[in-house]
N, C-alpha and C. Protein backbone atom coordinates (compact mmCIF):
# COMPACT_ATOMS: atom_id res chain seq x y z
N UNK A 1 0.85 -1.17 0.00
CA UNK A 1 0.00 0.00 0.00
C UNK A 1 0.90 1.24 0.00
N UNK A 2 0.87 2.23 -1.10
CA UNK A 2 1.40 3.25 -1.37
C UNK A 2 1.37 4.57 0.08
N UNK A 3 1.77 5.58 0.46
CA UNK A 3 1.51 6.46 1.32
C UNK A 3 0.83 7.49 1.11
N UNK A 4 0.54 7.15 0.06
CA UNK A 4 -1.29 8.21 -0.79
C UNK A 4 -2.36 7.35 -0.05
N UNK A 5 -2.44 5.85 -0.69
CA UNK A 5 -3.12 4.83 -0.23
C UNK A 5 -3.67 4.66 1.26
N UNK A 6 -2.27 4.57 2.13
CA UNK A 6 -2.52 4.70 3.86
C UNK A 6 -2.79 6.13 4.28
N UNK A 7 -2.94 7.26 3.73
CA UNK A 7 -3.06 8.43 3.95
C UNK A 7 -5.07 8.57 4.11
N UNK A 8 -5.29 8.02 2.70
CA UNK A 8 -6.65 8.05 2.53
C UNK A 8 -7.32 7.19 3.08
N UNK A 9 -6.93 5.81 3.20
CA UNK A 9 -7.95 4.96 4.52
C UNK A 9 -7.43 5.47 5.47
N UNK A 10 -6.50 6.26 6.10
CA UNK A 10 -6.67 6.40 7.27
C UNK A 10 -7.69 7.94 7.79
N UNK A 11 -7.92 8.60 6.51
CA UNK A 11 -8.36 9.52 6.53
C UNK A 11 -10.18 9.21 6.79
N UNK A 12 -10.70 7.79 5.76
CA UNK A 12 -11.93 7.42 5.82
C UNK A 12 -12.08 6.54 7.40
N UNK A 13 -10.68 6.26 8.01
CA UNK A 13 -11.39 5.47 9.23
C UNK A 13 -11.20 6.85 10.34
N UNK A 14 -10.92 7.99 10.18
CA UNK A 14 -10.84 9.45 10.94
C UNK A 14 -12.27 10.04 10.80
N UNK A 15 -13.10 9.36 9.58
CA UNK A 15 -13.82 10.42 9.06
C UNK A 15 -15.43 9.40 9.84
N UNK A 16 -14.58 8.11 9.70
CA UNK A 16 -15.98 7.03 10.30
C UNK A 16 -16.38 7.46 12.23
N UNK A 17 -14.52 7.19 12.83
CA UNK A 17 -15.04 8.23 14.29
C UNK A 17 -15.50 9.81 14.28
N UNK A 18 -15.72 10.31 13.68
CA UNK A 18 -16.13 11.67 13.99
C UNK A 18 -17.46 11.81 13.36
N UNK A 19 -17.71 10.92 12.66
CA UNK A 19 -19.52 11.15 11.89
C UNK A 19 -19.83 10.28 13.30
N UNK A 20 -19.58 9.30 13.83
CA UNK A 20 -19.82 8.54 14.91
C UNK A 20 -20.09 9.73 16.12
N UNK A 21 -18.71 10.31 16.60
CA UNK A 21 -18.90 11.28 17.51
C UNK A 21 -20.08 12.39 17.25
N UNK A 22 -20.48 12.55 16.06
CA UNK A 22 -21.01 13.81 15.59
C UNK A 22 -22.63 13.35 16.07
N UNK A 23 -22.84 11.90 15.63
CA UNK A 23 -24.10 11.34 16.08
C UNK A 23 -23.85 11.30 17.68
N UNK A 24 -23.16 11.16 18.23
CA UNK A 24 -23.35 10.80 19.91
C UNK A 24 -23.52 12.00 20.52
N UNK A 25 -22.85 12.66 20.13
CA UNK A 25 -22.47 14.33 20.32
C UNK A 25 -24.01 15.10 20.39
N UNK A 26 -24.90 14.99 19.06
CA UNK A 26 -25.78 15.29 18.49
C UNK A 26 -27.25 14.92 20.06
N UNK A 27 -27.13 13.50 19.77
CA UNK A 27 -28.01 12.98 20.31
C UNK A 27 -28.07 13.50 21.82
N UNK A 28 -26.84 13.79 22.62
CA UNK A 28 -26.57 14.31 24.53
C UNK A 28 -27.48 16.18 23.96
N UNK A 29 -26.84 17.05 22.97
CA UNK A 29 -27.73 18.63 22.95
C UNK A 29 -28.92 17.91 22.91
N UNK A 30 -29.98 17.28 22.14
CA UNK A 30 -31.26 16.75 22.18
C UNK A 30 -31.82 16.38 23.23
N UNK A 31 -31.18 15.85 24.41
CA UNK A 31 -31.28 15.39 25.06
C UNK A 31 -31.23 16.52 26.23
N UNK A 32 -30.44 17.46 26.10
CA UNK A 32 -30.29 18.52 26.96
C UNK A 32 -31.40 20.08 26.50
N UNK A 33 -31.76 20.02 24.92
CA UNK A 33 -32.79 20.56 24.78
C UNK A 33 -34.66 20.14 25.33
N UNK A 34 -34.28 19.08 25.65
CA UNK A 34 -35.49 18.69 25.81
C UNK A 34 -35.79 18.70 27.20
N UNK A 35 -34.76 18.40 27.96
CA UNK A 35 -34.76 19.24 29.34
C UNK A 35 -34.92 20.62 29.78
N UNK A 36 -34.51 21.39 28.99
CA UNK A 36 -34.62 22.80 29.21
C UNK A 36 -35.73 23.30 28.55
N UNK A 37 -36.05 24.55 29.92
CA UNK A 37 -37.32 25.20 29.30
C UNK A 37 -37.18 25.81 28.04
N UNK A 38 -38.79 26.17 27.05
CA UNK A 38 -38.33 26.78 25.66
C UNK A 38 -38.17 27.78 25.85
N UNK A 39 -36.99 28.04 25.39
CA UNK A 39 -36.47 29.66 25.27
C UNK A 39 -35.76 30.28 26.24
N UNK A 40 -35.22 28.67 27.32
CA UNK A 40 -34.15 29.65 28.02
C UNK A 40 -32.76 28.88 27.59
N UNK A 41 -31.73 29.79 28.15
CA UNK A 41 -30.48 29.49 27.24
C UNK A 41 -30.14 28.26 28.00
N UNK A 42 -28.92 27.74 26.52
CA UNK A 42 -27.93 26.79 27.28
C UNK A 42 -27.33 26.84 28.32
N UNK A 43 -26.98 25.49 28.99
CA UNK A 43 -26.31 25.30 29.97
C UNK A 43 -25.23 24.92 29.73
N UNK A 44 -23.91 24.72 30.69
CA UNK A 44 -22.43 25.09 30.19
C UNK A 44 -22.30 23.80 29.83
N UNK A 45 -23.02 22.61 29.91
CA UNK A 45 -22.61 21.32 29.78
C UNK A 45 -22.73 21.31 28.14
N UNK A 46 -24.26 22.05 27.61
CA UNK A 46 -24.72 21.98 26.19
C UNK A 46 -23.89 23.03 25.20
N UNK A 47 -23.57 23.90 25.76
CA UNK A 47 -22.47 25.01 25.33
C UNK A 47 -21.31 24.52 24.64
N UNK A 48 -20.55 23.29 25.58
CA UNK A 48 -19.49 22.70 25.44
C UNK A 48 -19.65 21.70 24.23
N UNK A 49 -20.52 21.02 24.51
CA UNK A 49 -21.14 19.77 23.19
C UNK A 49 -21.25 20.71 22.06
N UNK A 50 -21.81 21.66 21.84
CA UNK A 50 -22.23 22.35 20.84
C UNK A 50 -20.65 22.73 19.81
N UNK A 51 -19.85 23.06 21.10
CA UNK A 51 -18.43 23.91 20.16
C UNK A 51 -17.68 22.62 20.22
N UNK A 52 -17.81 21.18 20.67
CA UNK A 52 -17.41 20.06 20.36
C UNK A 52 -18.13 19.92 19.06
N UNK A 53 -19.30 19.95 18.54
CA UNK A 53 -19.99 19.42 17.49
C UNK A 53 -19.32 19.85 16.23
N UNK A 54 -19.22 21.56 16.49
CA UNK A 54 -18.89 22.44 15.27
C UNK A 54 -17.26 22.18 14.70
N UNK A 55 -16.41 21.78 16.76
CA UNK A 55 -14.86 21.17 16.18
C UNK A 55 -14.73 19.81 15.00
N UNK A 56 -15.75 19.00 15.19
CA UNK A 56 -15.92 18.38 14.86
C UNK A 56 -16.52 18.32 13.02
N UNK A 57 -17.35 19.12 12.84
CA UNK A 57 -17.55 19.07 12.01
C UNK A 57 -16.72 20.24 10.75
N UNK A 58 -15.98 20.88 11.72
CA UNK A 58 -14.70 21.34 11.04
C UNK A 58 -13.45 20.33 10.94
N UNK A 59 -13.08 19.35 11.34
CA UNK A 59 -12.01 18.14 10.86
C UNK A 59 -12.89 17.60 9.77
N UNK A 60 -13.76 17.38 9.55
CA UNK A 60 -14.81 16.88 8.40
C UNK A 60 -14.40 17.54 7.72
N UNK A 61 -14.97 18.94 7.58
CA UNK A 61 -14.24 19.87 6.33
C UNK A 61 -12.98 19.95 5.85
N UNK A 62 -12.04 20.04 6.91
CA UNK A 62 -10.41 19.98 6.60
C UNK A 62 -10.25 18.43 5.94
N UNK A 63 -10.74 17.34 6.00
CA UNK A 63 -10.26 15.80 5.71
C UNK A 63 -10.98 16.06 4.03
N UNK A 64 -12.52 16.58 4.05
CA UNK A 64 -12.92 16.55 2.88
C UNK A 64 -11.84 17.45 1.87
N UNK A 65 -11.50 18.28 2.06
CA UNK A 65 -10.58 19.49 1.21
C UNK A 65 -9.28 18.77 1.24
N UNK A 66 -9.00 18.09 2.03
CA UNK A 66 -7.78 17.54 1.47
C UNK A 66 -7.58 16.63 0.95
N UNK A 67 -8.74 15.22 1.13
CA UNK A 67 -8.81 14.06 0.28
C UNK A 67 -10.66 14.37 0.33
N UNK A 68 -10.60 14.84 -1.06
CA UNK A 68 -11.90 15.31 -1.75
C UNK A 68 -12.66 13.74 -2.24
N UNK A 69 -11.92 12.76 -2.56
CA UNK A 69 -12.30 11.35 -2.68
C UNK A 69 -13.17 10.93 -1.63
N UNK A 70 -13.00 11.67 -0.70
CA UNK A 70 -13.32 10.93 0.60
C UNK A 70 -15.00 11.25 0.66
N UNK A 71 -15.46 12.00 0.16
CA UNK A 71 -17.19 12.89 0.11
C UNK A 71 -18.22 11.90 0.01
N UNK A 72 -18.81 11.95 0.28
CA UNK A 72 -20.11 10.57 -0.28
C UNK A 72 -20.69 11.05 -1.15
C-alpha cells in the first residue's frame, strides 16, 4: 500500500469516528434541549457539546478538502 493509499484509509477510518462522535455528540444537545425550558439558554454542559460538534464538524471539512475522494 502506497503512502497516498494509507493516507486516505486512514483519513476514511478518521472520518468514520467523527460522523460517529457527531451522532453521539448530536443525540446528549437533544437530550439537553429537551430538558430545558423553551427559550431559556444553554447550559455550560450543552455550550461545550455544541463547540465540540462544530470542532468536529470542522475536521470533516479539513479531511474533505484535502482528500476530496473521501465525500459521499
Amino acid at each position: 500500500m502506497s503512502n497516498d493509499e494509507s493516507d486516505l484509509a486512514q483519513a476514511f477510518r478518521l472520518l468514520s469516528a467523527l460522523h460517529e462522535n457527531i451522532t453521539h455528540t448530536t443525540r446528549a444537545i437533544e437530550k439537553f434541549e429537551r430538558q430545558r425550558r423553551l427559550g431559556s439558554p444553554a447550559g455550560p454542559q450543552e455550550q461545550l457539546l455544541r463547540r465540540e460538534l462544530a470542532e468536529a464538524h470542522g475536521h470533516i471539512n479539513r479531511i474533505y478538502e484535502r482528500f476530496p475522494e473521501t465525500r459521499r
